[in-house]
Protein backbone atom coordinates (compact mmCIF):
# COMPACT_ATOMS: atom_id res chain seq x y z
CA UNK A 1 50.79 111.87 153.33
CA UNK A 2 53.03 114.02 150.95
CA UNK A 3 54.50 115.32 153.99
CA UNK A 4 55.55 112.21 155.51
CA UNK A 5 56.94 110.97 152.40
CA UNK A 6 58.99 114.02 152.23
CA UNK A 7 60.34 113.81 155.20
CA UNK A 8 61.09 110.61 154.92
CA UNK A 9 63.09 111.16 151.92
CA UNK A 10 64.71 113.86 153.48
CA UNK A 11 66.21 111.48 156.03
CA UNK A 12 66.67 108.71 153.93
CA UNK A 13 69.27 111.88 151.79
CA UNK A 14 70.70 113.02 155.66
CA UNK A 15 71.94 108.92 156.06
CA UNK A 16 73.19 108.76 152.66
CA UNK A 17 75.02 112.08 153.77
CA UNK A 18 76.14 110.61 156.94
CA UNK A 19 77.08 107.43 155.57
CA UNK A 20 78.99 109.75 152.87
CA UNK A 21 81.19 111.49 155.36
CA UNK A 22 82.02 108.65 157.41
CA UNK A 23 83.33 106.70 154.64
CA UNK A 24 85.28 109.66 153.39
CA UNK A 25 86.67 109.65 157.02
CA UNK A 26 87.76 106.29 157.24
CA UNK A 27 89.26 106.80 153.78
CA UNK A 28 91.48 109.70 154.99
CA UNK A 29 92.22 107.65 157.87
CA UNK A 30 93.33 105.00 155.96
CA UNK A 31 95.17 106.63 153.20
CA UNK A 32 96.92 108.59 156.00
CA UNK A 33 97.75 105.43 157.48
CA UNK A 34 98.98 103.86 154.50
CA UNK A 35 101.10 106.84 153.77
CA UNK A 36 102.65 107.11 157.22
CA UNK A 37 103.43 103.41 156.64
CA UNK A 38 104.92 103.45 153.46
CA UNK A 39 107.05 106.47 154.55
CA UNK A 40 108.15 104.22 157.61
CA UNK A 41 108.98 101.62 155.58
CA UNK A 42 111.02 103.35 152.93
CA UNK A 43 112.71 105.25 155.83
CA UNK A 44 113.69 101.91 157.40
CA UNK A 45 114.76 100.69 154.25
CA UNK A 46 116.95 103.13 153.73
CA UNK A 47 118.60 103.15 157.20
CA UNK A 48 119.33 99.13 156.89
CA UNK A 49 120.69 99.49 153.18
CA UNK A 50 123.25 102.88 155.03
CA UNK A 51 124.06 100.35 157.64
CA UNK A 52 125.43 97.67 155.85
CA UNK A 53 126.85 100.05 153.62
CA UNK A 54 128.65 101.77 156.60
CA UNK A 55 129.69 98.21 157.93
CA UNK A 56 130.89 96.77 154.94
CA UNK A 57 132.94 100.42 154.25
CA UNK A 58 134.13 100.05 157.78
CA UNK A 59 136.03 96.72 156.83
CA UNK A 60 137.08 97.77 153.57
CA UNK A 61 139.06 100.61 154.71
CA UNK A 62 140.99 98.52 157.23
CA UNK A 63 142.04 96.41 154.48
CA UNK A 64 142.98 99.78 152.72
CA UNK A 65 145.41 100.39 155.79
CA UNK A 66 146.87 97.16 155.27
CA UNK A 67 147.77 97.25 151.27
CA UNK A 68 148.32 100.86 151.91
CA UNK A 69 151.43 99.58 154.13
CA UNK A 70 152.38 96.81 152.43
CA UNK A 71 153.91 96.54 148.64
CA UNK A 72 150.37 98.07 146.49
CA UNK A 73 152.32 101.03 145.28
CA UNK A 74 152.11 103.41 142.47
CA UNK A 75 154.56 103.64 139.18
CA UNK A 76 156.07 106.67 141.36
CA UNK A 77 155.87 104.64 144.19
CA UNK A 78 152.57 106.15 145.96
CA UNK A 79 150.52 103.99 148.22
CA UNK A 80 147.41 102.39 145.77
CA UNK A 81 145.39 102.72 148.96
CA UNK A 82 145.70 104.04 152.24
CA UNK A 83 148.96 106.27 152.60
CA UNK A 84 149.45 108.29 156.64
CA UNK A 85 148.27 111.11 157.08
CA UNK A 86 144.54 110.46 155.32
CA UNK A 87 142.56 110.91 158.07
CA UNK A 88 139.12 110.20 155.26
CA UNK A 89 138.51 108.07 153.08
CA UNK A 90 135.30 108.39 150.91
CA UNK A 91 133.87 105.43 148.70
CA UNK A 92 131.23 105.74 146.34
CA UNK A 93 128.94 103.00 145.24
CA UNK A 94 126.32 102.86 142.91
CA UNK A 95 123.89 102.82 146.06
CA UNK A 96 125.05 105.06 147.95
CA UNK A 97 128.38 106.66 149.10
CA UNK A 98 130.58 106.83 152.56
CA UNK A 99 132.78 108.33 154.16
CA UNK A 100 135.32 106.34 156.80
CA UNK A 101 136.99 108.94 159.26
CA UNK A 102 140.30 107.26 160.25
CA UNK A 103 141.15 108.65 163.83
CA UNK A 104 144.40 107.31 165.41
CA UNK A 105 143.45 106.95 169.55
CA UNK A 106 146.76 108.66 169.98
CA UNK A 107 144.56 111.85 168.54
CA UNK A 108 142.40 111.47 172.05
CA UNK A 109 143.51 111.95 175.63
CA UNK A 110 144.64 109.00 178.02
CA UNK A 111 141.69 108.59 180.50
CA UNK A 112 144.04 106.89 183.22
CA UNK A 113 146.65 108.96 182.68
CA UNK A 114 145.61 112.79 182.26
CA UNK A 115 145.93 115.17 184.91
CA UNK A 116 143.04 116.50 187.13
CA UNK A 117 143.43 120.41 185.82
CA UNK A 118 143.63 119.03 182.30
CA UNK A 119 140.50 116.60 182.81
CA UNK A 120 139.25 120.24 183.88
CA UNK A 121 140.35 122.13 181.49
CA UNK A 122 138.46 119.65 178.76
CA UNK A 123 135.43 119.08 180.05
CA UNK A 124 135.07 123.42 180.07
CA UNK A 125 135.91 123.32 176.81
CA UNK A 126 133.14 121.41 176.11
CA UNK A 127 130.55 123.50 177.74
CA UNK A 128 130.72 122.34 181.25
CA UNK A 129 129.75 124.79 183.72
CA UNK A 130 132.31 125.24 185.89
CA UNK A 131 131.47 123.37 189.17
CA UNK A 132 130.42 120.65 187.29
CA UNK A 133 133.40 119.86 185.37
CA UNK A 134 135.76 120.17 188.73
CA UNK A 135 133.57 117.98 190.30
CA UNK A 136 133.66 115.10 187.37
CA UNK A 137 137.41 115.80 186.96
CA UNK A 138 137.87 115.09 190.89
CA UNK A 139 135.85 112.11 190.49
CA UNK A 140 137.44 110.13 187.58
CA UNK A 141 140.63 110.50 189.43
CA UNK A 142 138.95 109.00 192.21
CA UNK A 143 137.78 106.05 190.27
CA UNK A 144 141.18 105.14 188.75
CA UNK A 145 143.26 105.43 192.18
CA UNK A 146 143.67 103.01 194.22
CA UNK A 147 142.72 103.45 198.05
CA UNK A 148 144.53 101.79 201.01
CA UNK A 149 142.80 99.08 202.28
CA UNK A 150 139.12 98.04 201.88
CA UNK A 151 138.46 101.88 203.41
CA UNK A 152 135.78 104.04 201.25
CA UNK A 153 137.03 107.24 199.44
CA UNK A 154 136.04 110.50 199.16
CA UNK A 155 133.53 110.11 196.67
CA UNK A 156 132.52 106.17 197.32
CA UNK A 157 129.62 107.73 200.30
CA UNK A 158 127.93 109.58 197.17
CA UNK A 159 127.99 106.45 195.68
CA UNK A 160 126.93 104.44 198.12
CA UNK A 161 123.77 106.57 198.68
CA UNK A 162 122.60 106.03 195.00
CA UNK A 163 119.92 102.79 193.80
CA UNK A 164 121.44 100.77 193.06
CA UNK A 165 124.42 101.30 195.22
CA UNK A 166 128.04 100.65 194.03
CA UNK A 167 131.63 101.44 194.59
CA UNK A 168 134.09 103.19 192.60
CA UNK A 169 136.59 100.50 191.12
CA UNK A 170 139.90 102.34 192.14
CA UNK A 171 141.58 100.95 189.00
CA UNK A 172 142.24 101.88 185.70
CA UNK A 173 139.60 102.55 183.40
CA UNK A 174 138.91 99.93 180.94
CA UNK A 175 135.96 101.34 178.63
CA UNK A 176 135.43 104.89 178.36
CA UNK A 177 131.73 103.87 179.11
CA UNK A 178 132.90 103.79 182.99
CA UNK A 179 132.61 107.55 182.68
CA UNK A 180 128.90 107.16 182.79
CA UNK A 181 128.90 105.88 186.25
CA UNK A 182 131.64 109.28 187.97
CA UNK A 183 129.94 111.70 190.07
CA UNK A 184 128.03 115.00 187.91
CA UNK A 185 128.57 112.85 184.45
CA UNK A 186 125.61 113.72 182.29
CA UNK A 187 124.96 111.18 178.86
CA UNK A 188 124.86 114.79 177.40
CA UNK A 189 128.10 115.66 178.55
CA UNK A 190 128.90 112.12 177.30
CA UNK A 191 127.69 111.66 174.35
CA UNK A 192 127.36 114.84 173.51
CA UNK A 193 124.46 116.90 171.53
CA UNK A 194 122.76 119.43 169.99
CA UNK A 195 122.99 123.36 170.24
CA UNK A 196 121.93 126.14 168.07
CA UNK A 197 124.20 126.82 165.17
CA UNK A 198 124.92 130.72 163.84
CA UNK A 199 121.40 130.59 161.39
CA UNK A 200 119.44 129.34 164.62
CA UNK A 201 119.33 125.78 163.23
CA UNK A 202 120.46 122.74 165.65
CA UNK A 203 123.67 121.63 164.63
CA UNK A 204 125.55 118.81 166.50
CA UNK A 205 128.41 118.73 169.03
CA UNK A 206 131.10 116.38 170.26
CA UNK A 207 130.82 114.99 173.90
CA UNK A 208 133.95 113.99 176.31
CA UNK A 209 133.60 109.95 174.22
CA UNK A 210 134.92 111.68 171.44
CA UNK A 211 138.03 113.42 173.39
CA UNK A 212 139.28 110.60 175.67
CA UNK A 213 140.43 106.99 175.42
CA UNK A 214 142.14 104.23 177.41
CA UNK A 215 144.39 103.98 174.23
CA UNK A 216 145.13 107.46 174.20
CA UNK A 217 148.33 110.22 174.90
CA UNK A 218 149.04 112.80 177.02
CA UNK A 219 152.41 113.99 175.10
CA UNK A 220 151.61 113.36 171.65
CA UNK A 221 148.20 113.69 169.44
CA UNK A 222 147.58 113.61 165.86
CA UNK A 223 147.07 117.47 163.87
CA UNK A 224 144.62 115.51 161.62
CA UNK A 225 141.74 114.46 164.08
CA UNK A 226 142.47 116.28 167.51
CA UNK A 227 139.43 117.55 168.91
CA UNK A 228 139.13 121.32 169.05
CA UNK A 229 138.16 120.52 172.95
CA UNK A 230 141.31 119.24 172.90
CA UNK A 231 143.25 122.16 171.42
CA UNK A 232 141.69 123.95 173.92
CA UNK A 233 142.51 122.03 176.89
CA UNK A 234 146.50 122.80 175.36
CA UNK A 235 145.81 126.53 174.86
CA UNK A 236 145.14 127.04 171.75
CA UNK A 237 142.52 129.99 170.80
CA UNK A 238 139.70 129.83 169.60
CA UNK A 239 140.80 131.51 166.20
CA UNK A 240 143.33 129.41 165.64
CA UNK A 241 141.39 126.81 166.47
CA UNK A 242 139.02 127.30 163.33
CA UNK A 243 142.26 128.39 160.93
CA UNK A 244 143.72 124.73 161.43
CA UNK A 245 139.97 123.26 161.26
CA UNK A 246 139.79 125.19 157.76
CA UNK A 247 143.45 123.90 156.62
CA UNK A 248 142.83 120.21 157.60
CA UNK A 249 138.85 120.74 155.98
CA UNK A 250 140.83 121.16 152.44
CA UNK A 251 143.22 118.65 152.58
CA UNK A 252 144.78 116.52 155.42
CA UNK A 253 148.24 118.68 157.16
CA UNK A 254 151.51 116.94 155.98
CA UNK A 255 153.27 117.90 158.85
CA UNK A 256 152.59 119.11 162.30
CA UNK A 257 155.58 122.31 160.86
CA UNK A 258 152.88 123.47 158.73
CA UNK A 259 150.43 125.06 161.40
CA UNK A 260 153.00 125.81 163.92
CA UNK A 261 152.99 129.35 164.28
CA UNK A 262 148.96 128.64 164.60
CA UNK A 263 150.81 126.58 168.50
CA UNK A 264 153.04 129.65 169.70
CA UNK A 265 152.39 130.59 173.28
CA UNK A 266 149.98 127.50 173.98
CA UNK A 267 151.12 124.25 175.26
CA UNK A 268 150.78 122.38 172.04
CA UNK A 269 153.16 123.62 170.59
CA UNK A 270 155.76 119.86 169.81
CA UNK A 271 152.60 117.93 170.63
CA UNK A 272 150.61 117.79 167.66
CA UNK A 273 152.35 114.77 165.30
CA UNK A 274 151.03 113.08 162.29
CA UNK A 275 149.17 109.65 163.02
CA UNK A 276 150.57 107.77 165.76
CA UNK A 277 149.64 104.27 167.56
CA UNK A 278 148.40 100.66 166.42
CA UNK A 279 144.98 100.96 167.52
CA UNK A 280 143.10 103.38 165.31
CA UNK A 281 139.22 103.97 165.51
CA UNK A 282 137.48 104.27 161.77
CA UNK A 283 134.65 105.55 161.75
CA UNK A 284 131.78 105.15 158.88
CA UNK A 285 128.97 107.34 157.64
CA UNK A 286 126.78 106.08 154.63
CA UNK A 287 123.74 107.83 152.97
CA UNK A 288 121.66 105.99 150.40
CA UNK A 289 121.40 107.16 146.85
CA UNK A 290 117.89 107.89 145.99
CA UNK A 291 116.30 107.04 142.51
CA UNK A 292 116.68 110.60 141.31
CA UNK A 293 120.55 110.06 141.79
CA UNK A 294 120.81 112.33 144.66
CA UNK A 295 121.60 111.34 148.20
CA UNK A 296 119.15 110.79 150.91
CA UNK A 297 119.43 113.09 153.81
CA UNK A 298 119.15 110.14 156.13
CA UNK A 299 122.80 108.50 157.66
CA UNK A 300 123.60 105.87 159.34
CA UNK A 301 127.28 105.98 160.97
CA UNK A 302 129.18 102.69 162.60
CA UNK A 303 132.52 102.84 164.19
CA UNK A 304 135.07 100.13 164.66
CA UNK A 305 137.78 100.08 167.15
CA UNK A 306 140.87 98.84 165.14
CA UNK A 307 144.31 97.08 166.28
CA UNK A 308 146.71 96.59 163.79
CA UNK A 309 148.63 93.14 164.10
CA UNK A 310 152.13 92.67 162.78
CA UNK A 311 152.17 90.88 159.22
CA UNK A 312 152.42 87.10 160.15
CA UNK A 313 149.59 86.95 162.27
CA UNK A 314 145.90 86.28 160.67
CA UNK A 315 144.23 88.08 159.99
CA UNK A 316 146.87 90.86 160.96
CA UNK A 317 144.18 93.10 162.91
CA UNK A 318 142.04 92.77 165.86
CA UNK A 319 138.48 94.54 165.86
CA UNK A 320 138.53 95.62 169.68
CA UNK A 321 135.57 97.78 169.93
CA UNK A 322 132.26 97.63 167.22
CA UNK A 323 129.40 100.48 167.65
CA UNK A 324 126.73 99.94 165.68
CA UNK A 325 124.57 103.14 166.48
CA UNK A 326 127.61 106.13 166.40
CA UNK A 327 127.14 109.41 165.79
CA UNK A 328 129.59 111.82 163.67
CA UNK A 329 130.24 115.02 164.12
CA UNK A 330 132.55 115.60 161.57
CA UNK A 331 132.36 118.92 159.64
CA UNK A 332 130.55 120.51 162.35
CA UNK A 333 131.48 124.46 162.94
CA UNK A 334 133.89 124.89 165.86
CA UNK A 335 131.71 127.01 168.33
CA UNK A 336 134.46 127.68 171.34
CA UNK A 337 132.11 128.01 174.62
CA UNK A 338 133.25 130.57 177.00
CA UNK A 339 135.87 129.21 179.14
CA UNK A 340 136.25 130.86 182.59
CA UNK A 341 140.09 130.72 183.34
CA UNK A 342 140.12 132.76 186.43
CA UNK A 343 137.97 130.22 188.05
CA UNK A 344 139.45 127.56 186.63
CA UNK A 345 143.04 128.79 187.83
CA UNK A 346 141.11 129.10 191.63
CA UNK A 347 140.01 125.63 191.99
């Protein structure tokens, strides 16, 4: 009898040990759960409140343009506000701070109007292998030219193979987001990425959106926010390249005089210029301050596409473009990739 009563005892204790460990287990779960949550949440909070701060930063320093041209001036007659060249403007707030990169499109190349061995010459400088990059630099000027007749062109059969089929449009380029659809384009050749940085860490880099506009220049670009891709498509090297980064990182380069012996020998040498153009691109990065006072480590950037409108008309500018998920790559080390110039010369 004692037996029995022991034993049931015993496994009366096992359940209450079972029963134990499973409510423990569900306990984790749920605190886990709860955690993950409220980390979601506060991480979504954040990247709403950087948002709006971005957007609302975005408009403010267009309005900063437009009293910095106007009559808001300074006992010694300074612009108040915006004043050319500033290629940054940073804002802080008591939530949070921004900064606004102000990057004339004269600073980027003219997609419709560059020439096939400088198309070339860019997209190497951005990492392209070589065959690649002469294949998508034969293929945008395929898409903007115009072909005789309704007959197909060179590069209209590749299309045509591809589900869903199309045809190139033979015209001018309207958005930069027609590169997506040439022949060896990659989104990470677009849009551009990530690589591994001198400590091993992943550091961003610029893709070809970031180096090419329908707005842009092939004569002139501005020594303030010229991609180093682009410096390299003109011949700069790579050293120099990183000496004007460094002088433009401390404060924004009066005049395109200052960094011309950084030019000699290359072909940029007269076409670097300060500012330049109506339509300007401003670009916004916000972080949220966090209740110790410190920043968050989380960003949200948004870009606007600007015109500038003469006085009279209202409101004098013209949003043209509005990204509300763009990236920033500002501040980035310059890595220059390895560009193979004998085989670029061949082809």
């Amino acid at each position: 009898m004692r037996n029995s009563e022991t034993d049931q005892r015993g496994s009366a204790l096992l359940a209450v040990l079972w029963l134990v460990a499973a409510l423990a287990a569900i306990a984790f779960t749920v605190a886990n759960t709860v955690r993950a949550e409220t980390d979601r949440v506060s991480t979504e909070k954040e990247s709403l409140g950087a948002y709006y701060l971005a957007q609302g930063s975005v408009y403010r320093g267009i309005l900063w343009i437009l009293w910095g041209s106007n009559n808001y001036r300074t006992e010694d007659g300074e612009p108040l506000f915006f004043h050319s060249p500033m290629p940054r403007i940073h804002y802080e707030y008591p939530n949070g701070a921004v900064d606004v990169e102000v990057i004339p499109e004269k600073s980027k190349l003219d997609i419709n109007h560059a020439s096939r061995e400088d198309l070339l010459r860019l997209l190497q400088a951005l990492g392209t292998e070589p065959d690649r990059a002469n294949t998508i630099a034969q293929a945008i000027v395929d898409w903007r030219t115009p072909v005789a007749g309704d007959g197909p062109s060179m590069m209209d059969a590749y299309y045509l193979s591809l589900t869903p089929s199309f045809r190139a449009r033979h015209a001018s380029f309207e958005e930069i987001e027609e590169l997506l659809l040439v022949r060896g384009m990659t989104p990470e050749i677009f849009y551009g990425g990530f690589r591994p940085g001198p400590d091993g860490t992943l550091v961003p880099f610029g893709g070809l959106k970031d180096c090419v506009s329908v707005y842009g220049s092939v004569s002139e670009f501005d020594v303030n926010t010229v991609q180093p891709a682009i410096l390299s498509m003109l011949g700069v090297s790579g050293g120099s390249i990183h000496e004007l980064l460094a002088m433009r990182a401390v404060r924004a380069i009066p005049s395109a005089g200052v960094v011309g012996g950084l030019l000699a020998g290359s072909r940029a040498n007269g076409k670097l210029v300060i500012g330049g153009g109506t339509i300007t691109t401003l670009k916004a990065t916000a972080r949220m301050r966090l209740p110790d006072g410190k920043l968050s480590d989380m960003s949200r950037t948004v870009s606007a596409m600007v015109k500038m409108l003469p006085s009279q008309w209202d409101p004098p500018f013209h949003i043209l473009r509005w990204y509300d998920s763009a990236t920033s790559v500002s501040g980035t080390p310059y890595q220059a990739p390895e560009i193979q110039t004998g085989e670029l010369s061949q082809q």
